[in-house]
Structure formats: structure tokens, C-alpha cells
PDB file of N, CA and C in Angstrom:
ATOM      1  N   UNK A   1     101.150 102.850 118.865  1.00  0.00           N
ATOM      2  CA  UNK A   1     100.172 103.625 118.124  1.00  0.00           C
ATOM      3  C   UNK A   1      98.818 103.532 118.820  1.00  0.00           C
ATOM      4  N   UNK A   2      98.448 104.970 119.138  1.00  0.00           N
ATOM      5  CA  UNK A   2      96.591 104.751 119.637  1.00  0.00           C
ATOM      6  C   UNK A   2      95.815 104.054 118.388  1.00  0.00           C
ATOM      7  N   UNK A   3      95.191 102.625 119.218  1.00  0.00           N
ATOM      8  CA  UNK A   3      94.126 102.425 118.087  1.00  0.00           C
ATOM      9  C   UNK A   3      93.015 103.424 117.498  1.00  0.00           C
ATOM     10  N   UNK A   4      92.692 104.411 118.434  1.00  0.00           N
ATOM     11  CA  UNK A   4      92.028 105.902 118.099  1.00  0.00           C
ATOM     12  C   UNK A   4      92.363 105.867 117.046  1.00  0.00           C
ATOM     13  N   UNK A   5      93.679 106.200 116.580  1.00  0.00           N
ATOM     14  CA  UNK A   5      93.735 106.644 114.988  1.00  0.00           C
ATOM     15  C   UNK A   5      94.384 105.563 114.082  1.00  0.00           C
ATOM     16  N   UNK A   6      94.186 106.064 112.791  1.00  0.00           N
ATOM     17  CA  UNK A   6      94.208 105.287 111.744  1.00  0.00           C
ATOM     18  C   UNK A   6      95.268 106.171 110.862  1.00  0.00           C
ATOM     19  N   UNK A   7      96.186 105.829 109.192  1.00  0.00           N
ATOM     20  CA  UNK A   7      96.209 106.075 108.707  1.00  0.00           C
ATOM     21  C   UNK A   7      95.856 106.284 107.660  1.00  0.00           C
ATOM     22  N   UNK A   8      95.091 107.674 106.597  1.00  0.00           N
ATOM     23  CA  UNK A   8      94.397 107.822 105.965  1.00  0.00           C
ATOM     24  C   UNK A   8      94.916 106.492 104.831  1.00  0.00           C
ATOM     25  N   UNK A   9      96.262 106.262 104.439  1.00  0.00           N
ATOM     26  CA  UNK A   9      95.599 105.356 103.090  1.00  0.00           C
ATOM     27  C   UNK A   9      95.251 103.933 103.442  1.00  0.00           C
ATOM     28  N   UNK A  10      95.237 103.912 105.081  1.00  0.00           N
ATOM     29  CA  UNK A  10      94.662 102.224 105.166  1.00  0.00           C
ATOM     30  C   UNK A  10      93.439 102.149 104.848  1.00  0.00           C
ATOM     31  N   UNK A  11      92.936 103.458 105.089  1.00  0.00           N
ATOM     32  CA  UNK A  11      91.244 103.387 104.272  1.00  0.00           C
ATOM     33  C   UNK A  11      90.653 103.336 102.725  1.00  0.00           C
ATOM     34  N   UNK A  12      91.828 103.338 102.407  1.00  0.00           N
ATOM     35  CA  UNK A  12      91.623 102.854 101.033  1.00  0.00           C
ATOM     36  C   UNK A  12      92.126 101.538 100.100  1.00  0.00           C
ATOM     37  N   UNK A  13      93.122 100.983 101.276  1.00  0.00           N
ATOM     38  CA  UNK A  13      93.184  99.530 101.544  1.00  0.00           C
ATOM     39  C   UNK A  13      91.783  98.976 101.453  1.00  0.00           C
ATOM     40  N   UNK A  14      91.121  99.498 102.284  1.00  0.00           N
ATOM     41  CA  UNK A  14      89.517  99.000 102.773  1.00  0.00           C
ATOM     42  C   UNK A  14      88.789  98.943 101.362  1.00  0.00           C
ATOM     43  N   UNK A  15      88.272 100.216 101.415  1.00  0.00           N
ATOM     44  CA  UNK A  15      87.675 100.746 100.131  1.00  0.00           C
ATOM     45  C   UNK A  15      87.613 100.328  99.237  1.00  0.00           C
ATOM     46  N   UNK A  16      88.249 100.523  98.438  1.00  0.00           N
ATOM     47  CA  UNK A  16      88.954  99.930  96.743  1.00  0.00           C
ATOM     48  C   UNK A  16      88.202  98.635  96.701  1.00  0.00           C
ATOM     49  N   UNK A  17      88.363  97.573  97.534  1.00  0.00           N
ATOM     50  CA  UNK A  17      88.126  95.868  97.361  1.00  0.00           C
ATOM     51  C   UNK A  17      86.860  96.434  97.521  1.00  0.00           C
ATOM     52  N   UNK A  18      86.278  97.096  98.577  1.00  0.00           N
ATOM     53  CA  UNK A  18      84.891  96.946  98.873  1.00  0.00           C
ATOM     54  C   UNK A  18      83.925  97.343  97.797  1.00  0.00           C
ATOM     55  N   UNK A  19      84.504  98.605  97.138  1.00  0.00           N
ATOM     56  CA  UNK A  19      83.801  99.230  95.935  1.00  0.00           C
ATOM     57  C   UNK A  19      83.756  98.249  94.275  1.00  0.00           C
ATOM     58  N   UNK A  20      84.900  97.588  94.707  1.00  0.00           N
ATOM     59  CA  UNK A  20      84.833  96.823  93.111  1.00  0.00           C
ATOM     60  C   UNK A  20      84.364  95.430  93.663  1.00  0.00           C
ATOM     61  N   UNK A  21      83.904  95.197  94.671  1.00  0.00           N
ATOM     62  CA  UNK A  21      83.107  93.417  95.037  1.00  0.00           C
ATOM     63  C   UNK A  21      81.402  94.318  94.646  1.00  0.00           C
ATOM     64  N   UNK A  22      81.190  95.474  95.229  1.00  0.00           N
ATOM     65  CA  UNK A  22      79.923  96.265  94.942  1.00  0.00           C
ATOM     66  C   UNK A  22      79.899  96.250  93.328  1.00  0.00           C
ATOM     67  N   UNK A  23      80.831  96.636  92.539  1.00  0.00           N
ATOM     68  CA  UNK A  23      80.889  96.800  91.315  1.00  0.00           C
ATOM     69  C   UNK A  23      80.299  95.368  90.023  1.00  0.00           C
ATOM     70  N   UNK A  24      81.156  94.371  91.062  1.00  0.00           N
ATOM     71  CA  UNK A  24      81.185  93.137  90.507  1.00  0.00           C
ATOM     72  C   UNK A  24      79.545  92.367  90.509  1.00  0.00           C
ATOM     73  N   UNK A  25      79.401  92.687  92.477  1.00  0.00           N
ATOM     74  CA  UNK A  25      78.018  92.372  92.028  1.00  0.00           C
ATOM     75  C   UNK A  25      77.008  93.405  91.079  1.00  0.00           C
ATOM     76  N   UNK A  26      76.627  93.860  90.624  1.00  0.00           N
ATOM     77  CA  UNK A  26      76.178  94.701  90.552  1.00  0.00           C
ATOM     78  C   UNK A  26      76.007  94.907  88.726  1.00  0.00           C
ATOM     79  N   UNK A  27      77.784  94.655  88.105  1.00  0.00           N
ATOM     80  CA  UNK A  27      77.740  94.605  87.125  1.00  0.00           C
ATOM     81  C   UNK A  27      78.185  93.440  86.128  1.00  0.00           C
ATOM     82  N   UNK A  28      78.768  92.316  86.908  1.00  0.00           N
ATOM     83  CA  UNK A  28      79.160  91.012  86.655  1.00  0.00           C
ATOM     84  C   UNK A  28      80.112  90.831  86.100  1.00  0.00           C
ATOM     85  N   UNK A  29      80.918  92.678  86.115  1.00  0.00           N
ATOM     86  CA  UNK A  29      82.358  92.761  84.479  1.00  0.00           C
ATOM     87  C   UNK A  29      83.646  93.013  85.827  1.00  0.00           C
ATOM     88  N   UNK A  30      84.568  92.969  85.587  1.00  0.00           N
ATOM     89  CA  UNK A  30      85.701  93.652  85.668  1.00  0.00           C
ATOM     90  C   UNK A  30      85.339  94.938  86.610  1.00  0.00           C
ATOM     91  N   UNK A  31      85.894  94.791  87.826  1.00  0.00           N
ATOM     92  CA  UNK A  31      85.632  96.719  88.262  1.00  0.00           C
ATOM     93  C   UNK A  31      86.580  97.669  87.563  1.00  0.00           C
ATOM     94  N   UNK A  32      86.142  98.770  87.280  1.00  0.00           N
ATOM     95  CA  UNK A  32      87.329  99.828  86.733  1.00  0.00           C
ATOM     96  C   UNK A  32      88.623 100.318  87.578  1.00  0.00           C
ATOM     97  N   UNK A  33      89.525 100.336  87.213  1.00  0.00           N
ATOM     98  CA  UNK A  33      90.819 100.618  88.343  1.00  0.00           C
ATOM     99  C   UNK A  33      90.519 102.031  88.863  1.00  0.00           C
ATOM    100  N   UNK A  34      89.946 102.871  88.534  1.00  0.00           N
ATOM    101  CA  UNK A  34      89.857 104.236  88.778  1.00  0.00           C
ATOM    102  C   UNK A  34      88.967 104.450  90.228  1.00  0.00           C
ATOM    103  N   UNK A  35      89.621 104.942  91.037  1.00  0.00           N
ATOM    104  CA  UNK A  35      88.988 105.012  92.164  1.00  0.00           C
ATOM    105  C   UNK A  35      87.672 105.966  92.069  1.00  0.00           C
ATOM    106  N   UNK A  36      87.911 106.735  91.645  1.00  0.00           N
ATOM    107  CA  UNK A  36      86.561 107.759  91.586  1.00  0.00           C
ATOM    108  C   UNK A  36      85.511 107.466  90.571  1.00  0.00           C
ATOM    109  N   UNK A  37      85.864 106.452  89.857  1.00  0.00           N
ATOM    110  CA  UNK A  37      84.841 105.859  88.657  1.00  0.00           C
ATOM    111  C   UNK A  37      83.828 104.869  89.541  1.00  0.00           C
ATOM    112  N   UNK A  38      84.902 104.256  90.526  1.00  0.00           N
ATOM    113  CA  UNK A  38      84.172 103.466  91.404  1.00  0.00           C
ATOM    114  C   UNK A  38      82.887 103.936  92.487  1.00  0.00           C
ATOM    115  N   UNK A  39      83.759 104.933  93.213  1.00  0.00           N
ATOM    116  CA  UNK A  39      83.051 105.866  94.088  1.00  0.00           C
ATOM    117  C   UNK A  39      81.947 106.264  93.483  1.00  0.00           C
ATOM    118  N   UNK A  40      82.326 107.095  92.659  1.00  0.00           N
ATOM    119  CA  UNK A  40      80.852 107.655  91.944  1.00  0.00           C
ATOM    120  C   UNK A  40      79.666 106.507  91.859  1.00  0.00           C
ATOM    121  N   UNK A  41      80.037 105.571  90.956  1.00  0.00           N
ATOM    122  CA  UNK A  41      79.126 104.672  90.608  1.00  0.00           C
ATOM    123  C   UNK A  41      78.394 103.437  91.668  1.00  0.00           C
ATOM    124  N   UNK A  42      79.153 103.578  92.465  1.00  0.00           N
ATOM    125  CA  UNK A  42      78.308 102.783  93.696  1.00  0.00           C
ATOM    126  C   UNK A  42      78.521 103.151  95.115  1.00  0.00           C
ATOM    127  N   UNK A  43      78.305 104.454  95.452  1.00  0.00           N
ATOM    128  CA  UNK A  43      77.855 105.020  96.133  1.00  0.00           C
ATOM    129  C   UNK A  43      76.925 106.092  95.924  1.00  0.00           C
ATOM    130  N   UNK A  44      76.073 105.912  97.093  1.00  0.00           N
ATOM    131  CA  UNK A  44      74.697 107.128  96.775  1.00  0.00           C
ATOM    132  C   UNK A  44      75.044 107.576  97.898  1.00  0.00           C
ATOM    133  N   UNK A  45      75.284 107.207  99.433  1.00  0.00           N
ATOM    134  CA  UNK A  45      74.797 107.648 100.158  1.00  0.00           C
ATOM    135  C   UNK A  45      75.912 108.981 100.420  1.00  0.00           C
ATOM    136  N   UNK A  46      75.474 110.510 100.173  1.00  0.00           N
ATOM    137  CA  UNK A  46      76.043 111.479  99.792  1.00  0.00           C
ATOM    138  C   UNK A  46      77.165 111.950 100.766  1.00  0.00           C
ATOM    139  N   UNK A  47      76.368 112.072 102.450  1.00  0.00           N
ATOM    140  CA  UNK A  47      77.410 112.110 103.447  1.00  0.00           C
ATOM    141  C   UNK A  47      78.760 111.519 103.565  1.00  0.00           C
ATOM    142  N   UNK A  48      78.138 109.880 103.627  1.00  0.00           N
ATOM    143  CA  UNK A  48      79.740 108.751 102.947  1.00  0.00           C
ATOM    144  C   UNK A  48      80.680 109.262 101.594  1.00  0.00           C
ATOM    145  N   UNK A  49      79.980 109.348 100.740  1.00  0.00           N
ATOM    146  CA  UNK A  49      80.568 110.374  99.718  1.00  0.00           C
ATOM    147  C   UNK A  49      81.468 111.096 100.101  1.00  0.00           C
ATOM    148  N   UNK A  50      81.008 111.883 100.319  1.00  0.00           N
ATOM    149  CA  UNK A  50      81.746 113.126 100.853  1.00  0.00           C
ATOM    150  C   UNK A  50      82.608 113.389 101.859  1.00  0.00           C
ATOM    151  N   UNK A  51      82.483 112.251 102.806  1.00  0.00           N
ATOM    152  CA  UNK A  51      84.153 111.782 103.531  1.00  0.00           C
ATOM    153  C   UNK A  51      84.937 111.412 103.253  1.00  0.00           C
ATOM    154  N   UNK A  52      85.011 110.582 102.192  1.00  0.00           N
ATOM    155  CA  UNK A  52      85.998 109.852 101.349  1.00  0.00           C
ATOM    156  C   UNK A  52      86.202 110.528 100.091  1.00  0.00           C
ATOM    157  N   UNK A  53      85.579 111.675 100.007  1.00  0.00           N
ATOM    158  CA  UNK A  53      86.749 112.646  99.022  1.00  0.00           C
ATOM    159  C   UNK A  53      87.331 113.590 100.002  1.00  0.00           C
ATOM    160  N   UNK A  54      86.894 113.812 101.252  1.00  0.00           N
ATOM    161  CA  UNK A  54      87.945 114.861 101.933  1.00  0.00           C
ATOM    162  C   UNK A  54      89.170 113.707 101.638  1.00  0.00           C
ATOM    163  N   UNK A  55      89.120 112.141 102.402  1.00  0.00           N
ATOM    164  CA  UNK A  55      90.100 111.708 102.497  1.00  0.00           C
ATOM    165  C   UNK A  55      90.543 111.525 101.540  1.00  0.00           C
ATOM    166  N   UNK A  56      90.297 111.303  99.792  1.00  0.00           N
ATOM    167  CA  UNK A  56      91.320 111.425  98.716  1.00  0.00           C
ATOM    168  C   UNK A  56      91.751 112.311  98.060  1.00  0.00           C
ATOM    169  N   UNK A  57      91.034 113.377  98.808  1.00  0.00           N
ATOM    170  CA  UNK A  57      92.389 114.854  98.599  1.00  0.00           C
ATOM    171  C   UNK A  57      93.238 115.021  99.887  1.00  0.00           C
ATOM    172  N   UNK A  58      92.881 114.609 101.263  1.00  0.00           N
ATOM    173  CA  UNK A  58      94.179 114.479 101.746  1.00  0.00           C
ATOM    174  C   UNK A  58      95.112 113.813 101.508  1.00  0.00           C
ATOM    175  N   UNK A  59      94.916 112.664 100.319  1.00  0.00           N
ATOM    176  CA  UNK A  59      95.760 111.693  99.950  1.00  0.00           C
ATOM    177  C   UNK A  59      96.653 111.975  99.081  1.00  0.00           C
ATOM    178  N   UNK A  60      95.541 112.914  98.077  1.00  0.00           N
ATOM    179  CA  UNK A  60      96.218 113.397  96.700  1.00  0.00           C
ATOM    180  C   UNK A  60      97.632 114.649  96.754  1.00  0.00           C
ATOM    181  N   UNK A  61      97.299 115.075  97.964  1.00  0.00           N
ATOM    182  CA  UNK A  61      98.006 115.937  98.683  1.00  0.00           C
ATOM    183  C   UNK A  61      99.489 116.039  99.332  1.00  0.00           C
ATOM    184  N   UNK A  62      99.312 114.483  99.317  1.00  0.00           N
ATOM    185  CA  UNK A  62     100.423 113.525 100.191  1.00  0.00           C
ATOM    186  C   UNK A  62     100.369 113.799 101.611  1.00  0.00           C
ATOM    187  N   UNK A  63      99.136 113.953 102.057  1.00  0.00           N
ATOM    188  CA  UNK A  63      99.078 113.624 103.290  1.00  0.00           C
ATOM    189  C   UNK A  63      98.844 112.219 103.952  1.00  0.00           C
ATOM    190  N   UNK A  64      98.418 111.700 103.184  1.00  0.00           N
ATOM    191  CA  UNK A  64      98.278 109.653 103.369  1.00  0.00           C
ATOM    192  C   UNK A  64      98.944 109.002 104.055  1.00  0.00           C
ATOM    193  N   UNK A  65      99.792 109.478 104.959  1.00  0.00           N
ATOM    194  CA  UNK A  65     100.842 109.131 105.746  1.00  0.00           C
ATOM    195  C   UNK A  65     100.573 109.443 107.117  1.00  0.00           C
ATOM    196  N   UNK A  66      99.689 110.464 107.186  1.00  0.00           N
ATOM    197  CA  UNK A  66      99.099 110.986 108.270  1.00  0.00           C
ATOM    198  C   UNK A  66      98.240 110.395 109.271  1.00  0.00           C
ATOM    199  N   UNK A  67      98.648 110.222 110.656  1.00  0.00           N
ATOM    200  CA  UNK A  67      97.833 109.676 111.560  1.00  0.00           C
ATOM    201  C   UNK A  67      96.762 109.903 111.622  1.00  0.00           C
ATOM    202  N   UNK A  68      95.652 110.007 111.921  1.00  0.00           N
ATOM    203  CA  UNK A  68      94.110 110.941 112.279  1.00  0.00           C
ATOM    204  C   UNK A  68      93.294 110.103 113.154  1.00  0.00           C
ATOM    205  N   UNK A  69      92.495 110.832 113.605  1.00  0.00           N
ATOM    206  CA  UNK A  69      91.250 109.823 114.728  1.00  0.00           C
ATOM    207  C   UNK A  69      90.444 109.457 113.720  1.00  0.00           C
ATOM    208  N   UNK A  70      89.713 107.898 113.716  1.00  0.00           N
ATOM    209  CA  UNK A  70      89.194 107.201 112.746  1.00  0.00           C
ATOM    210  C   UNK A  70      87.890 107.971 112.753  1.00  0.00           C
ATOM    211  N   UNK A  71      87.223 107.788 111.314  1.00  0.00           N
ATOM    212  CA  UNK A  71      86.210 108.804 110.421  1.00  0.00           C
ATOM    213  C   UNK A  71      84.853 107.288 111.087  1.00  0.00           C
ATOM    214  N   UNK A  72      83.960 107.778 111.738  1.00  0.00           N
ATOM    215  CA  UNK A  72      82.671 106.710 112.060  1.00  0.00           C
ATOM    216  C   UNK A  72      82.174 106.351 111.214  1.00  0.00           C
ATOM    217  N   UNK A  73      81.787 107.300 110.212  1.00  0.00           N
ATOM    218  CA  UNK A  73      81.299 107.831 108.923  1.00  0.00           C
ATOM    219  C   UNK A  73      81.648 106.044 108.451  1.00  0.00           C
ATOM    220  N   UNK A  74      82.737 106.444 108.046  1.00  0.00           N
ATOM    221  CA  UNK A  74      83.502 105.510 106.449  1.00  0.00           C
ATOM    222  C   UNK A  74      84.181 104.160 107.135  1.00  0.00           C
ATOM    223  N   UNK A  75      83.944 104.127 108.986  1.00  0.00           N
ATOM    224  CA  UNK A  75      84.164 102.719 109.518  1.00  0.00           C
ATOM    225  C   UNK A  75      82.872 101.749 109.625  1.00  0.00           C
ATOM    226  N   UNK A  76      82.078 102.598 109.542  1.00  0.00           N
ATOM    227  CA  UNK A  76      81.146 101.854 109.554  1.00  0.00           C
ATOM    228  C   UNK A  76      79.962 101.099 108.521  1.00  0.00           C
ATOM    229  N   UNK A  77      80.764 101.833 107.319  1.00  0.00           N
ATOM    230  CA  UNK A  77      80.334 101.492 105.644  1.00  0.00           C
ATOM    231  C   UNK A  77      81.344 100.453 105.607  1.00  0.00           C
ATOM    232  N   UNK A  78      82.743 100.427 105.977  1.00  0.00           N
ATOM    233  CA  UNK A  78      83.417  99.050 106.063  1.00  0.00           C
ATOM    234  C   UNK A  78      83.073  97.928 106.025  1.00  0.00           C
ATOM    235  N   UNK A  79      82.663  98.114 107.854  1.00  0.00           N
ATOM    236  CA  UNK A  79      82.343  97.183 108.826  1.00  0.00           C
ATOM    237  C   UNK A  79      81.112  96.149 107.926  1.00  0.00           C
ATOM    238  N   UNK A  80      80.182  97.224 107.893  1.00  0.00           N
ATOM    239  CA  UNK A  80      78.975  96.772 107.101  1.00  0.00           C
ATOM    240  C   UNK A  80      79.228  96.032 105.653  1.00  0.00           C
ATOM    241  N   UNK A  81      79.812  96.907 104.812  1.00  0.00           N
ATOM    242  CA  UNK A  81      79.798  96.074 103.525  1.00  0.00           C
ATOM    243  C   UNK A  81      80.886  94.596 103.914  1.00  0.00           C
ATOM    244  N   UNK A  82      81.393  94.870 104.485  1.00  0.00           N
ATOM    245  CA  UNK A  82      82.282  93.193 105.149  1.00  0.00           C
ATOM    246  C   UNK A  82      81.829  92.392 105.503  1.00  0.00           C
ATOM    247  N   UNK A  83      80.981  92.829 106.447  1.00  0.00           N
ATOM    248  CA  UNK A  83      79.567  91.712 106.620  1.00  0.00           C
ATOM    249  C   UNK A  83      79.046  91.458 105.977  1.00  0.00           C
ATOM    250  N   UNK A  84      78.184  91.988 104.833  1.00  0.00           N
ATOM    251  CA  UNK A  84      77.612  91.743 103.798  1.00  0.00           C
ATOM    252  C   UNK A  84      78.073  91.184 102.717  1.00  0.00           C
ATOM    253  N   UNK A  85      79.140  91.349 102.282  1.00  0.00           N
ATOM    254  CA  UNK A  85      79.923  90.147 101.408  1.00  0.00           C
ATOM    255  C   UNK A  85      80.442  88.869 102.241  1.00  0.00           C
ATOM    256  N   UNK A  86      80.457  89.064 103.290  1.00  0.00           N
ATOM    257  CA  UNK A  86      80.896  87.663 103.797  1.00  0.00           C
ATOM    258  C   UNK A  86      79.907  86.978 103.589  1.00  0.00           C
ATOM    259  N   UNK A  87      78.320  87.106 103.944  1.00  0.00           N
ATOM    260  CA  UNK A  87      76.937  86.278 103.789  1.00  0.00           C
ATOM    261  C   UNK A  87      77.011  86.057 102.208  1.00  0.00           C
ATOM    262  N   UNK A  88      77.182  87.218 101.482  1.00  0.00           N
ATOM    263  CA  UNK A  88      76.928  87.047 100.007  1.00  0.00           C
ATOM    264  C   UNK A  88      78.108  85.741  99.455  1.00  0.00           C
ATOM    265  N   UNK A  89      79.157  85.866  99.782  1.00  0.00           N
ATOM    266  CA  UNK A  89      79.923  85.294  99.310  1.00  0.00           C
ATOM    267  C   UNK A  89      78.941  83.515 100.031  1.00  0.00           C
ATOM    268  N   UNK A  90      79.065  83.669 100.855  1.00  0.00           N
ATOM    269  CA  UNK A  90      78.878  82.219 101.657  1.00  0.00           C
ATOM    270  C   UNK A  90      77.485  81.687 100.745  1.00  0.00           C
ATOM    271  N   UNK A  91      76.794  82.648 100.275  1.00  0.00           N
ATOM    272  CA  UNK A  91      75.584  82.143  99.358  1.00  0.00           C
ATOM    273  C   UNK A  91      75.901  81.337  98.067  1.00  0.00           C
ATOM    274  N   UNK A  92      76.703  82.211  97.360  1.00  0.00           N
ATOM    275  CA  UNK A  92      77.007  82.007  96.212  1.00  0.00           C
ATOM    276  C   UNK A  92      77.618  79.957  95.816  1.00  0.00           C
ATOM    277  N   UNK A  93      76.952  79.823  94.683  1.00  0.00           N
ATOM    278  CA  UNK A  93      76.922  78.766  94.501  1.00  0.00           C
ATOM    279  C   UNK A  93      77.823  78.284  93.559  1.00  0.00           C
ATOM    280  N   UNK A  94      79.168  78.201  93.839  1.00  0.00           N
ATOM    281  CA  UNK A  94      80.442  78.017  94.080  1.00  0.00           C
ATOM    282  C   UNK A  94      80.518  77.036  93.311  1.00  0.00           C
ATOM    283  N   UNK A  95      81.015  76.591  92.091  1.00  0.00           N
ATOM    284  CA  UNK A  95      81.298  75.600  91.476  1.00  0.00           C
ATOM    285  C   UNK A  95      82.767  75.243  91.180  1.00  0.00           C
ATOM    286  N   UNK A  96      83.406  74.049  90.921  1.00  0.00           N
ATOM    287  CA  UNK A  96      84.678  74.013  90.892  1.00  0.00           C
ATOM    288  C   UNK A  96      84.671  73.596  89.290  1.00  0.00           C
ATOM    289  N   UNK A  97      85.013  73.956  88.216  1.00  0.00           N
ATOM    290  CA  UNK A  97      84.637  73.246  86.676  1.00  0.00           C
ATOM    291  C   UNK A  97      85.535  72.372  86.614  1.00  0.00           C
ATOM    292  N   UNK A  98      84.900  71.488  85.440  1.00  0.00           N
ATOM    293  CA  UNK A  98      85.752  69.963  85.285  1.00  0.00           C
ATOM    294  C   UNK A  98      87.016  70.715  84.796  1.00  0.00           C
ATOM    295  N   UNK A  99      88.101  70.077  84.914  1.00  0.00           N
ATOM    296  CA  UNK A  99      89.418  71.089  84.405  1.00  0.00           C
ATOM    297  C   UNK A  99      90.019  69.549  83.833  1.00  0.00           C
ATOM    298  N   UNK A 100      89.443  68.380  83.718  1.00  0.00           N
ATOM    299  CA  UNK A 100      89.836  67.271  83.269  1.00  0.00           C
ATOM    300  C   UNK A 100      90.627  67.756  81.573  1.00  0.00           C
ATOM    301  N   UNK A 101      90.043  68.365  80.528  1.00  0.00           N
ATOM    302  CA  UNK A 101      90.112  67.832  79.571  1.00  0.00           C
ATOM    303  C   UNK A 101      91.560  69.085  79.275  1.00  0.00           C
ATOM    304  N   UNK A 102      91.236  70.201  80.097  1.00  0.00           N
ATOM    305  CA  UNK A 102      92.576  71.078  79.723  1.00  0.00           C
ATOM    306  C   UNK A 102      93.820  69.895  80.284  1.00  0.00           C
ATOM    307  N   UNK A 103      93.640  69.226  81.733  1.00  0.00           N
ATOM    308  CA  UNK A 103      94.769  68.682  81.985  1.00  0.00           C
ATOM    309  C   UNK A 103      95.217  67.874  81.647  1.00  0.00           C
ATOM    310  N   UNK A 104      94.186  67.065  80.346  1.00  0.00           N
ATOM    311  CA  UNK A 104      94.945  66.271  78.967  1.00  0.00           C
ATOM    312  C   UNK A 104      95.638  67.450  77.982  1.00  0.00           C
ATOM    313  N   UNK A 105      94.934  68.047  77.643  1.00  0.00           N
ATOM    314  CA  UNK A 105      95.724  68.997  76.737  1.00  0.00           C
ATOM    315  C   UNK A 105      97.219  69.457  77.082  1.00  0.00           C
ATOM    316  N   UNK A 106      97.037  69.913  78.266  1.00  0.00           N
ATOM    317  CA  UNK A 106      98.091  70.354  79.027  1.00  0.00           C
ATOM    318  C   UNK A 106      99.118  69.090  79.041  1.00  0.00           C
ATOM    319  N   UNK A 107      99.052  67.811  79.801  1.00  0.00           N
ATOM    320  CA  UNK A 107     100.071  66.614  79.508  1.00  0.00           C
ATOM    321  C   UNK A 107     100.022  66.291  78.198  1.00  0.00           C
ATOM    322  N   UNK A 108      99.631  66.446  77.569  1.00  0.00           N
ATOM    323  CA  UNK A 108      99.971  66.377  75.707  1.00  0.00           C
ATOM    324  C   UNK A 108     100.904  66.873  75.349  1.00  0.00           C
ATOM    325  N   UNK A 109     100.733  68.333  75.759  1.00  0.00           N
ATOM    326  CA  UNK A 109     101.451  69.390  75.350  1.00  0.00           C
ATOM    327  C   UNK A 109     103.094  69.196  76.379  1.00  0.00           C
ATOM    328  N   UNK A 110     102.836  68.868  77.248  1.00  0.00           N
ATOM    329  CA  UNK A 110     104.178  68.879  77.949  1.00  0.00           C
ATOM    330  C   UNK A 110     104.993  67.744  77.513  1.00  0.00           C
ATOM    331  N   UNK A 111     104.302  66.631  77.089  1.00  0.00           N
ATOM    332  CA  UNK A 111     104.607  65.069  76.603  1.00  0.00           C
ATOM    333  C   UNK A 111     105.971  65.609  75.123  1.00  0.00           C
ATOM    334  N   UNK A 112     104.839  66.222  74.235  1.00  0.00           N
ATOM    335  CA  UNK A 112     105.190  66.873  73.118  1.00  0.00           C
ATOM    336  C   UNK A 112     106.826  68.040  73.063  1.00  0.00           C
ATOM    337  N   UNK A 113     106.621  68.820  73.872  1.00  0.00           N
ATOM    338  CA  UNK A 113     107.470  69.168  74.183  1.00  0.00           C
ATOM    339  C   UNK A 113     109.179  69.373  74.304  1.00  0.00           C
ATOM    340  N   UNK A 114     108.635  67.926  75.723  1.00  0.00           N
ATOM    341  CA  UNK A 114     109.877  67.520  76.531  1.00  0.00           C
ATOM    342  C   UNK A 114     110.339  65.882  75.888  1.00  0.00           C
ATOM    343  N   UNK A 115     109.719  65.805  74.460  1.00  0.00           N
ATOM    344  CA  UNK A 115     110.257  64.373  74.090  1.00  0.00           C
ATOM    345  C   UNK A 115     111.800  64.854  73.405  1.00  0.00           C
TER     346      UNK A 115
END
């Protein structure tokens, strides 16, 4: 396979995670499963937009299977937001919670059980 091209639904392999980590920061809930709920809502920049609905009506189409020469456009909103959650993530102040008192509950409960 020429690395030149790509298949359209690996770009939404990409996408999807990238739009609901945008979502997450952004809104601190659950991202919505709906791809275009996503799109809409955290993307502005209109051009990007608008490549990635040609590509989810070639998708919707069942063309998603289709080889094509990669879009600069929507590799390079990737590239970028990948980088940018990698720093974000590496910021974030990562806590591990005490899980002590569930894992009494929990051997209680298994004690209880399996007597």
C-alpha cells in the first residue's frame, strides 16, 4: 500500500477519540456518541469542518473502504490535537484514590459468600 494514501474510515479512527478528549476537556461530562454532535460542537475552524463532512458522506455512502491520497487539511488537526493532549494529559494531576476501604468491603463480601 502507498503510504500516500489512506483509508477514509481510518480517519475517523483518529477523529472520534480526538473530538470527545476536546469534548471532555471542555465539558468534564461524558462525550456524546454522535459523531456530528461532536463535530459541530468542537470544531470552529470551518475549512476543517468541511473536510470531514465530505469525508462522512463518503462514508455514509459506503465508500469508507476506499483508498484516497491523505486530506493535509484533517492530518494535520490530528497530528496537532495529539500533541496537544499528550502535554495536557502529562499535566494533569493524576491521582490514584485510596481503594482501601472498597477492598474490605469487597473481601467481606467474598468471605460472606463463599462460606
Amino acid at each position: 500500500m502507498n503510504r500516500a494514501n489512506v483509508r477514509v474510515k481510518k480517519y475517523f479512527y483518529a477523529l472520534r477519540p480526538l473530538l470527545a478528549c476536546k469534548w471532555i476537556e471542555q465539558n468534564k461530562t461524558m462525550p456524546p456518541m454522535e459523531f456530528s454532535k461532536l463535530l459541530n460542537s468542537q470544531l470552529m475552524d470551518r475549512e476543517l469542518k468541511e473536510e470531514i463532512e465530505k469525508l462522512l458522506q463518503r462514508k455514509t455512502s459506503g465508500k469508507e473502504l476506499k483508498l484516497e491520497p491523505q486530506n493535509k487539511t484533517i492530518n494535520e488537526f490530528i497530528y496537532r490535537e495529539i500533541e496537544y493532549f499528550n502535554r495536557y494529559v502529562g499535566k494533569l494531576n493524576a491521582r490514584t484514590p485510596d481503594s482501601t476501604k472498597l477492598d474490605k468491603i469487597f473481601r467481606e463480601t467474598l468471605d460472606e459468600v463463599w462460606k
